[in-house]
C-alpha atoms as a PDB file:
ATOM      1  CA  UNK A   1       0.000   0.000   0.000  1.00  0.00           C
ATOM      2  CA  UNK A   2       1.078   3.871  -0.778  1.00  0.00           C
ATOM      3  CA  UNK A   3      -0.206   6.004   2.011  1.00  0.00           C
ATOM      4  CA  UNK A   4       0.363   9.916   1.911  1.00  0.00           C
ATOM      5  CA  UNK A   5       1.167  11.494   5.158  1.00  0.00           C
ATOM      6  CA  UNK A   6       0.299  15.242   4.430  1.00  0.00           C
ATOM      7  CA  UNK A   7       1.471  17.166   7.444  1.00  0.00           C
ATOM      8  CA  UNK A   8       0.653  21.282   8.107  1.00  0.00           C
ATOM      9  CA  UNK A   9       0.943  21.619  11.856  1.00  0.00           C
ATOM     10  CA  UNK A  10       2.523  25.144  11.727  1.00  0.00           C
ATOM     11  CA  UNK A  11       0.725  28.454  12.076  1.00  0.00           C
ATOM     12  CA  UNK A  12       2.860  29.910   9.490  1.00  0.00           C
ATOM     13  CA  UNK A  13       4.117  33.133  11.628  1.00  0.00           C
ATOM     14  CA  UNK A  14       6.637  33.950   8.595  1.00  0.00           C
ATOM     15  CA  UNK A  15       3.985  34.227   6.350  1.00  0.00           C
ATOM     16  CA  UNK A  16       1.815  36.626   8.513  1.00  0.00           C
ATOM     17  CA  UNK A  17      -1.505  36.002   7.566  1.00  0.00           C
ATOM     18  CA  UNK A  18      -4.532  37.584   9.415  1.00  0.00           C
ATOM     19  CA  UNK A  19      -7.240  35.404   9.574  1.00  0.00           C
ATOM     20  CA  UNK A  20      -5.702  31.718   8.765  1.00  0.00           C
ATOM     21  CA  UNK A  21      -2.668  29.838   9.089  1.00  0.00           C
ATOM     22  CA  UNK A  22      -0.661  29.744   5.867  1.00  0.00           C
ATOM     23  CA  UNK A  23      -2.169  26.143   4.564  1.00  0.00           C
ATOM     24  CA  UNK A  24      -5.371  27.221   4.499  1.00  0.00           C
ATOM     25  CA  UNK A  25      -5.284  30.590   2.539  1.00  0.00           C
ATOM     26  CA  UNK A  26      -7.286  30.060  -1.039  1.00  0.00           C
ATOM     27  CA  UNK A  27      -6.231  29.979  -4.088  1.00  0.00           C
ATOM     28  CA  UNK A  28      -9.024  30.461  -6.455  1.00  0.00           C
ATOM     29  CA  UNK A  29     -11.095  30.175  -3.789  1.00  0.00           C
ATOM     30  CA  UNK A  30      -9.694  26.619  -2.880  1.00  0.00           C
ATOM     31  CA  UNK A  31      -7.393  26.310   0.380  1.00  0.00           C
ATOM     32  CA  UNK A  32      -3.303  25.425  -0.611  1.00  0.00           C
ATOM     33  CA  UNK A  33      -3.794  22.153   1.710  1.00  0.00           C
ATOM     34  CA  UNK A  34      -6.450  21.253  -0.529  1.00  0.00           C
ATOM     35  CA  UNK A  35      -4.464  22.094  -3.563  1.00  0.00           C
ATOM     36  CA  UNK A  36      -2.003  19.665  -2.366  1.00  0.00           C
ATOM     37  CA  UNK A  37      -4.065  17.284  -1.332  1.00  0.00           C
ATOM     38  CA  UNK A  38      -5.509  16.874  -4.799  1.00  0.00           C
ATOM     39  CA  UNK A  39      -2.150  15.960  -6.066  1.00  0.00           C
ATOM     40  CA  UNK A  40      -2.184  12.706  -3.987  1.00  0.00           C
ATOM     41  CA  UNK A  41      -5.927  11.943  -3.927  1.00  0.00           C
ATOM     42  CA  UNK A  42      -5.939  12.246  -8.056  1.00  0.00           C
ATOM     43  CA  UNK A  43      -3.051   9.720  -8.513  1.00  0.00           C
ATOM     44  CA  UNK A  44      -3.792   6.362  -9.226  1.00  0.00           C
ATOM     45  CA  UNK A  45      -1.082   4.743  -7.558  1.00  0.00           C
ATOM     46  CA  UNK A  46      -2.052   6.497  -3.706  1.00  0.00           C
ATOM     47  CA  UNK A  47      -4.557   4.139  -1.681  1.00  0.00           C
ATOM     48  CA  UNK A  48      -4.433   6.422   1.710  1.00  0.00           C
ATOM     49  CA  UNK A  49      -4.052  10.009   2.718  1.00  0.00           C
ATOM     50  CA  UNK A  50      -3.111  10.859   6.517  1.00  0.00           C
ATOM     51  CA  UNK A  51      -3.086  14.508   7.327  1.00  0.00           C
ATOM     52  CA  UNK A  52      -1.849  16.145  10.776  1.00  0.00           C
ATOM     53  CA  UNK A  53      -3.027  19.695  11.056  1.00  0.00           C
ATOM     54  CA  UNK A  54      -3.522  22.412  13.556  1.00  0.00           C
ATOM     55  CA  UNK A  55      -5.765  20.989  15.960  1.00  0.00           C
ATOM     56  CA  UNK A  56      -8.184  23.868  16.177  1.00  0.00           C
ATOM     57  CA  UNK A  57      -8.686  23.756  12.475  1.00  0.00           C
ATOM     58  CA  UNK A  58      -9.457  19.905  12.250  1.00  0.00           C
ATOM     59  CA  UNK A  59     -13.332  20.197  11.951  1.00  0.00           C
ATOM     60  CA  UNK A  60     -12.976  22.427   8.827  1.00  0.00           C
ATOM     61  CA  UNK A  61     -10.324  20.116   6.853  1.00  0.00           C
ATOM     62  CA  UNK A  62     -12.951  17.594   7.699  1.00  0.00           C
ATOM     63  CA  UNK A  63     -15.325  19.747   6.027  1.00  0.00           C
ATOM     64  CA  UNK A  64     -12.620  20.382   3.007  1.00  0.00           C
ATOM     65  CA  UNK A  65     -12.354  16.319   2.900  1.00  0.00           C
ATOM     66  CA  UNK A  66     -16.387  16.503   2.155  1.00  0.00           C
ATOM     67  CA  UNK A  67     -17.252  19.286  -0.054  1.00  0.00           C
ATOM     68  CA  UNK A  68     -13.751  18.529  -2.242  1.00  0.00           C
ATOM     69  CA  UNK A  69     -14.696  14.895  -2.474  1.00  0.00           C
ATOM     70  CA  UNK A  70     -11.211  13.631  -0.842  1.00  0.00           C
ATOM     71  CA  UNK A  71     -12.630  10.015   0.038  1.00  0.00           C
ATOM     72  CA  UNK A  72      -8.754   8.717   0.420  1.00  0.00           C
ATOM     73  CA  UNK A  73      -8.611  10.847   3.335  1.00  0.00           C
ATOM     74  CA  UNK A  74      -8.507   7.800   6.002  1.00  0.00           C
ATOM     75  CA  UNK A  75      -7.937  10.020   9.353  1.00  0.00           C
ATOM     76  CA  UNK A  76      -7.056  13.574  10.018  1.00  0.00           C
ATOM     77  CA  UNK A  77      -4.888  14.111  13.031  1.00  0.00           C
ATOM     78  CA  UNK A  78      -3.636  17.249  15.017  1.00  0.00           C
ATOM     79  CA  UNK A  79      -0.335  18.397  14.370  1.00  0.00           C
ATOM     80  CA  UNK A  80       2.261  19.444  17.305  1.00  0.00           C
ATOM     81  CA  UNK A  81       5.081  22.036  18.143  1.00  0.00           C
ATOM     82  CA  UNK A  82       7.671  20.648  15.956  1.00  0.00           C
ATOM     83  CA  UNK A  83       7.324  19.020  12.281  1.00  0.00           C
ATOM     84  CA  UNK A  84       8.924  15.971  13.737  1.00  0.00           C
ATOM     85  CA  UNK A  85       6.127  15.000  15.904  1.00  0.00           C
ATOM     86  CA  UNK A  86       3.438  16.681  13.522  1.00  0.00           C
ATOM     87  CA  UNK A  87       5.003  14.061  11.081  1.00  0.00           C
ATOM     88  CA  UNK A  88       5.310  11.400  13.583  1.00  0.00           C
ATOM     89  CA  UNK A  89       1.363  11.834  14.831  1.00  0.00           C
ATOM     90  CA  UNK A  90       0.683  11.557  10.642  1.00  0.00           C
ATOM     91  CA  UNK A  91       3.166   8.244  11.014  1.00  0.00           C
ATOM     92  CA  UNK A  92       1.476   6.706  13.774  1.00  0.00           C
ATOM     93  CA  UNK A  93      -2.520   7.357  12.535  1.00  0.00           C
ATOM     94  CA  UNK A  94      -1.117   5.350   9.305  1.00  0.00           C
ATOM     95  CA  UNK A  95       0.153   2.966  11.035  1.00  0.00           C
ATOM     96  CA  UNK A  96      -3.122   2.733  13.497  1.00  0.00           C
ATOM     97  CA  UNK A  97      -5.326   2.225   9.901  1.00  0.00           C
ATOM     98  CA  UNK A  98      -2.821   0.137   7.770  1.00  0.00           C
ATOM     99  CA  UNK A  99      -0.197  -1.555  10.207  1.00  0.00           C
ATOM    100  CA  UNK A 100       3.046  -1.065   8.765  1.00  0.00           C
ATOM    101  CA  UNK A 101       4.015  -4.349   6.645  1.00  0.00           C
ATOM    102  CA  UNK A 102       4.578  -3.777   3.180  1.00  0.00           C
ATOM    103  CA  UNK A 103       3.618  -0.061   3.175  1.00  0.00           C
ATOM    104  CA  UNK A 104       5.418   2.718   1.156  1.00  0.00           C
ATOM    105  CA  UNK A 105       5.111   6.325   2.622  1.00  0.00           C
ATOM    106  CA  UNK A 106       5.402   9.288   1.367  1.00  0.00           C
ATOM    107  CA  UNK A 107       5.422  12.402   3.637  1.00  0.00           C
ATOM    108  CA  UNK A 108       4.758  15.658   1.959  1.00  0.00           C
ATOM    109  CA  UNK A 109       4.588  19.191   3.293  1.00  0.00           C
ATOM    110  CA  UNK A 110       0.955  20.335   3.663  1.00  0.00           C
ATOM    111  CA  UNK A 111       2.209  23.855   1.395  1.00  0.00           C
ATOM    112  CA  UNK A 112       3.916  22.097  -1.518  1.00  0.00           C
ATOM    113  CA  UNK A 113       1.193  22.280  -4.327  1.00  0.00           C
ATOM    114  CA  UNK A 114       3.261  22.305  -7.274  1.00  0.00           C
ATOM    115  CA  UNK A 115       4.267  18.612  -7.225  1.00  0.00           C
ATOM    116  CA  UNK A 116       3.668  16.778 -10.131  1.00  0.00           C
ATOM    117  CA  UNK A 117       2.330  13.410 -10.823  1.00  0.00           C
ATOM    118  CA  UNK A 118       5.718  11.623 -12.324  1.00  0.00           C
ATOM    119  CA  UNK A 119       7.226  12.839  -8.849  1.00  0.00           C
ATOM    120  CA  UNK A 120       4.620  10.942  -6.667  1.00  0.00           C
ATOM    121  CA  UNK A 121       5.291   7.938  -8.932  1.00  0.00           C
ATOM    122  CA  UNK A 122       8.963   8.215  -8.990  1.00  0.00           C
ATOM    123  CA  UNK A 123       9.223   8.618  -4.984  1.00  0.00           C
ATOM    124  CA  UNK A 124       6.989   5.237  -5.100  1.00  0.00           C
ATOM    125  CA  UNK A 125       9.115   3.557  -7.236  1.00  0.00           C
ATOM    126  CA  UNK A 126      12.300   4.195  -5.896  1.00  0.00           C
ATOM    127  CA  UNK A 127      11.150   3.118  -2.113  1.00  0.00           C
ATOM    128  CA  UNK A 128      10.552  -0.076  -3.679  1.00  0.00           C
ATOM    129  CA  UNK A 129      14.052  -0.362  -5.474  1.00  0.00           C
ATOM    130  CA  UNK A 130      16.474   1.669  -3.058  1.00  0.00           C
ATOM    131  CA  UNK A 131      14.217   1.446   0.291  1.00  0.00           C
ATOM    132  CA  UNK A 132      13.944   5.753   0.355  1.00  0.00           C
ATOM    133  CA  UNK A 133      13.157   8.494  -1.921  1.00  0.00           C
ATOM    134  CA  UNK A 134      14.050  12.255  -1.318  1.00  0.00           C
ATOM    135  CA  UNK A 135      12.751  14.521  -3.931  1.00  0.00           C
ATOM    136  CA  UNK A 136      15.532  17.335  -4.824  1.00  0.00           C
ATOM    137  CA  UNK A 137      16.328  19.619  -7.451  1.00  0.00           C
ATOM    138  CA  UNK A 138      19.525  20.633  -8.928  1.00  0.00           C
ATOM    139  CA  UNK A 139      21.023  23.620  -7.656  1.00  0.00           C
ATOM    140  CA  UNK A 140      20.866  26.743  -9.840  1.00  0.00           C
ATOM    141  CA  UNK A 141      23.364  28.464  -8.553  1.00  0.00           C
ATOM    142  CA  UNK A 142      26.777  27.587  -6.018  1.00  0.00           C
ATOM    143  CA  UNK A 143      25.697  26.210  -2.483  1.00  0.00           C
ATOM    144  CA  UNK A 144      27.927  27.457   0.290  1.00  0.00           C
ATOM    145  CA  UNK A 145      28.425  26.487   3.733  1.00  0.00           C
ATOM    146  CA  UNK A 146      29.047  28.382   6.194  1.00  0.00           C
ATOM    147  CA  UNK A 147      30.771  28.173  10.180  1.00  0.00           C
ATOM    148  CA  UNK A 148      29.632  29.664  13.656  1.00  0.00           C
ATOM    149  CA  UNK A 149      31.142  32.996  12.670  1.00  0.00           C
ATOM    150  CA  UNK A 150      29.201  33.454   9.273  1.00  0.00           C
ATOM    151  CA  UNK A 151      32.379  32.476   7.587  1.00  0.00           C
ATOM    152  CA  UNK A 152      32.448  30.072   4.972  1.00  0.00           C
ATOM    153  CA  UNK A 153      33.162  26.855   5.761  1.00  0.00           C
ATOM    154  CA  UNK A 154      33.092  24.924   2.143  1.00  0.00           C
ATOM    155  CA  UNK A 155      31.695  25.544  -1.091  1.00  0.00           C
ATOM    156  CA  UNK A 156      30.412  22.207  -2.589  1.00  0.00           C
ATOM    157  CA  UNK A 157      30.750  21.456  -6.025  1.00  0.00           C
ATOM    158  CA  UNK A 158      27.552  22.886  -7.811  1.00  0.00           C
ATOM    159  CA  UNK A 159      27.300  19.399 -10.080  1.00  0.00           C
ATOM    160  CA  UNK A 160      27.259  17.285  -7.027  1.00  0.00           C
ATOM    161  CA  UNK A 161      25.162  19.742  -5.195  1.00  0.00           C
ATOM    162  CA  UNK A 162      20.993  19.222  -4.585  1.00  0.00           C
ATOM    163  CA  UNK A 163      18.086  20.962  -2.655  1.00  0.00           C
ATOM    164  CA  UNK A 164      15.916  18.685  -0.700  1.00  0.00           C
ATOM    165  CA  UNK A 165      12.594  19.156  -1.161  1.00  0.00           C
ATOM    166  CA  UNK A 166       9.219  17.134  -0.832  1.00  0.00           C
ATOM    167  CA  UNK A 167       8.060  14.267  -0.920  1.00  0.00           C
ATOM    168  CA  UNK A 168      10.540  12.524   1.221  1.00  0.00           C
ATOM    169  CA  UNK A 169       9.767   8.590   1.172  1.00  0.00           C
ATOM    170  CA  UNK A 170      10.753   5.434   2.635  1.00  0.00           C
ATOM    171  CA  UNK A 171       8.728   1.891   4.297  1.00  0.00           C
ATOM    172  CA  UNK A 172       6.816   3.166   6.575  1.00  0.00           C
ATOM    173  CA  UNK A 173       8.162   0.586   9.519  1.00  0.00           C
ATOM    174  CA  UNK A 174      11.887   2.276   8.472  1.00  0.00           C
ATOM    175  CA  UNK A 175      10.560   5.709   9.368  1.00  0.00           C
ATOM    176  CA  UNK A 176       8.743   4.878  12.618  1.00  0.00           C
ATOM    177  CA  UNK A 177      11.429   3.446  13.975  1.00  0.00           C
ATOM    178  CA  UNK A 178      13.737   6.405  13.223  1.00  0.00           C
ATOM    179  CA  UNK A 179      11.588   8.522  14.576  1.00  0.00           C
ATOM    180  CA  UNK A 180      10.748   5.985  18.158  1.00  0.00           C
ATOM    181  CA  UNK A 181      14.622   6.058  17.971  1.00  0.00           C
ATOM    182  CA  UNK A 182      14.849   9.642  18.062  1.00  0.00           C
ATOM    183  CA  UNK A 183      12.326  10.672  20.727  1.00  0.00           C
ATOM    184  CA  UNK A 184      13.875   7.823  23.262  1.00  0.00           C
ATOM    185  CA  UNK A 185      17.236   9.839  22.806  1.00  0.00           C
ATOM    186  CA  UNK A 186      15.292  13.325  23.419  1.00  0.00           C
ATOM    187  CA  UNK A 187      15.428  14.741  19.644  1.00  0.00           C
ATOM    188  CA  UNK A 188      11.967  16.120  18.049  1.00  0.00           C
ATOM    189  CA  UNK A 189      12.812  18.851  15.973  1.00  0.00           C
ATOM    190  CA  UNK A 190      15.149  17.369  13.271  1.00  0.00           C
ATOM    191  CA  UNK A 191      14.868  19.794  10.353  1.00  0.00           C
ATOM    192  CA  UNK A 192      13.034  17.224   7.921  1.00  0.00           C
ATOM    193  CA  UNK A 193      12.707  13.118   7.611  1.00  0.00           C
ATOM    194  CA  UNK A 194      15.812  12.841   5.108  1.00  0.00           C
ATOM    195  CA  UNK A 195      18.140  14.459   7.989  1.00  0.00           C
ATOM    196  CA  UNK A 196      16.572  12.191  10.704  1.00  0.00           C
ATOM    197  CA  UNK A 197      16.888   9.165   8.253  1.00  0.00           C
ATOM    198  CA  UNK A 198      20.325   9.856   7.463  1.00  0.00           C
ATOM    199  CA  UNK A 199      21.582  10.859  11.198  1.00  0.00           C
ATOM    200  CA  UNK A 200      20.323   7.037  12.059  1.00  0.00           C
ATOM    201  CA  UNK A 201      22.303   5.264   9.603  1.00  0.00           C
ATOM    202  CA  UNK A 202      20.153   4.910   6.475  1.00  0.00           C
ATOM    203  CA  UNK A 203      20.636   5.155   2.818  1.00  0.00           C
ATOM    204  CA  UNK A 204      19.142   7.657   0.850  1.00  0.00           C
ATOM    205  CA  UNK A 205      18.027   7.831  -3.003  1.00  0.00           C
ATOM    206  CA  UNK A 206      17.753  10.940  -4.807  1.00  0.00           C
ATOM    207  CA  UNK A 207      14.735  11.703  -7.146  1.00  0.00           C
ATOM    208  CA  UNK A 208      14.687  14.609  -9.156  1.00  0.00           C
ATOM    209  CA  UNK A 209      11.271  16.970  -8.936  1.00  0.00           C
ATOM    210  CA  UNK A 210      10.060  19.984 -10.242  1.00  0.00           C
ATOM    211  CA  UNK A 211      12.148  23.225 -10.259  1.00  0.00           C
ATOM    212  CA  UNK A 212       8.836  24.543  -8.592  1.00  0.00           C
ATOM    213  CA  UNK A 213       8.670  22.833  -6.252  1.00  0.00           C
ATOM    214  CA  UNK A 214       8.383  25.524  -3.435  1.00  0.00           C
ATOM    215  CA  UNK A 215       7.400  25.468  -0.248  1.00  0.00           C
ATOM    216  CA  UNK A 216       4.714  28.569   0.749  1.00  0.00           C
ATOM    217  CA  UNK A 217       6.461  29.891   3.886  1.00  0.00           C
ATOM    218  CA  UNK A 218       6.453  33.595   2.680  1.00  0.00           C
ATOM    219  CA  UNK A 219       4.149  36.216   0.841  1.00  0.00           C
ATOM    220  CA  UNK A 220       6.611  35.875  -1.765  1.00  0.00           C
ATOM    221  CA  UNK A 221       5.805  32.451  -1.953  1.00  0.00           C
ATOM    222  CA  UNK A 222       2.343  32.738  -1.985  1.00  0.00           C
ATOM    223  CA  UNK A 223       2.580  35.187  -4.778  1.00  0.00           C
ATOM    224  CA  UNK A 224       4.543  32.749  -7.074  1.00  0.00           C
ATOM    225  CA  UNK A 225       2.073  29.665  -6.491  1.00  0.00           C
ATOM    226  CA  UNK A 226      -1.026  31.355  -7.969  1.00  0.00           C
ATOM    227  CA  UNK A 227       1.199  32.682 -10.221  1.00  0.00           C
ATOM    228  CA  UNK A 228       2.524  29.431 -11.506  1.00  0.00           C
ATOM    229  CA  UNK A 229      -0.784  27.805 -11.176  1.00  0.00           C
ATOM    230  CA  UNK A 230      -2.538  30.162 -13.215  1.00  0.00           C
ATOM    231  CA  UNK A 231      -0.232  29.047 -15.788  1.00  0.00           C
ATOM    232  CA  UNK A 232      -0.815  25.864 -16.037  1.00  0.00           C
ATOM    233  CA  UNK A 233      -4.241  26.346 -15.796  1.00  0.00           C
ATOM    234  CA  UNK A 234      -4.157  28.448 -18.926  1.00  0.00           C
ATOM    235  CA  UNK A 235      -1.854  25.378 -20.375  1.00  0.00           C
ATOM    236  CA  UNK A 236      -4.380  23.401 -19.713  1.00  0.00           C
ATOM    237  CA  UNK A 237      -7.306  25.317 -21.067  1.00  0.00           C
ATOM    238  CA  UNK A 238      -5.069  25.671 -24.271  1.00  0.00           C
ATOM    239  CA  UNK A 239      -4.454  22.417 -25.022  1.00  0.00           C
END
């Protein structure tokens, strides 16, 4: 089985919205978490979405689930202080409805709506070949890092170098048991699931995504997503 664990705990405080946290500002009248959702729910290959949201706003992405038709929905769960244990609350309601044997998952940032289907499939296959999947793209321009004192440190080489992204994908027991690992030791706030993975020992696989992507965190962000979905929208209306 191919579960989606779609997780938007955060309230977005970079993004300073008024009203809503980030993942639920509309696009065409259509919240981003639904937007993303649709990605997942539409492909053929995805028998189960989780999600792990903002407690308070559970009752109205059960009402999203509804009027949007998003029957692979299996369980909506609240989200916590860290994306670690929003992720890990997303892990364990997957693992409540499908046990763990067998199943690929593929956990995906609640404000990441311009995924595309190949990706999805590509992050599937490759758990089942390589036993992970962590969607990148090739760095545009040189990555460098940098020491305590702002100073840099190394400058990679910009062939070799790659931007994680979303989805990041693995057997669901693999994941769990990273992440059990990590809260007996005291960690929940690794950065994202291929740093946690990779801290604990495992191998990763690279898949290539979409240059686009993003993750809404800013308005900037927010700007470029209807932006880019407009146009392929109109791509699609011209075809």
């Amino acid at each position: 089985m191919n579960i989606a664990v779609i997780f938007a705990g955060g309230v977005g405080t970079r993004m300073q919205t008024v009203s809503r946290p980030k993942q639920f500002l509309l696009v065409h009248g259509k919240p981003i978490i639904v937007h993303t959702i649709e990605l997942f729910q539409q492909h053929p290959d995805i028998d189960s979405i989780i999600v792990s949201c903002i407690e308070d706003w559970i009752p109205y992405m059960e009402e999203m689930k509804h009027r949007y038709r998003l029957d692979k929905i299996k369980k909506i769960v609240p989200g916590s202080t860290t994306g670690q244990l929003s992720i890990y609350n997303g892990l364990k309601a997957a693992e409540e409805v499908h046990g763990t044997k067998d199943n690929v998952v593929l956990i995906h940032d609640g404000v990441r709506p311009l995924i595309t289907p190949e990706t999805i499939s590509d992050n599937i296959e490759s758990v089942k070949k390589y036993n992970s999947a962590v969607t990148c793209t090739v760095a545009k321009e040189t990555v460098i890092l940098v020491d305590d004192n702002n100073e840099v440190a190394e400058v990679p080489d910009r062939q070799s170098s790659r931007l994680a992204k979303a989805p990041q994908s693995f057997w669901l027991e693999e994941i769990l048991a990273a992440h059990r690992k990590a809260l007996s030791e005291g960690e929940d706030n690794f950065i994202d699931s291929c740093t946690m993975m990779r801290h604990y020992g495992y191998s990763l696989r690279v898949v290539i995504g979409p240059n686009e992507n993003i993750k809404i965190t800013t308005p900037d962000d927010f700007y470029t997503f209807r932006a880019l979905y407009d146009v392929r929208e109109n791509n699609q209306l011209e075809q």
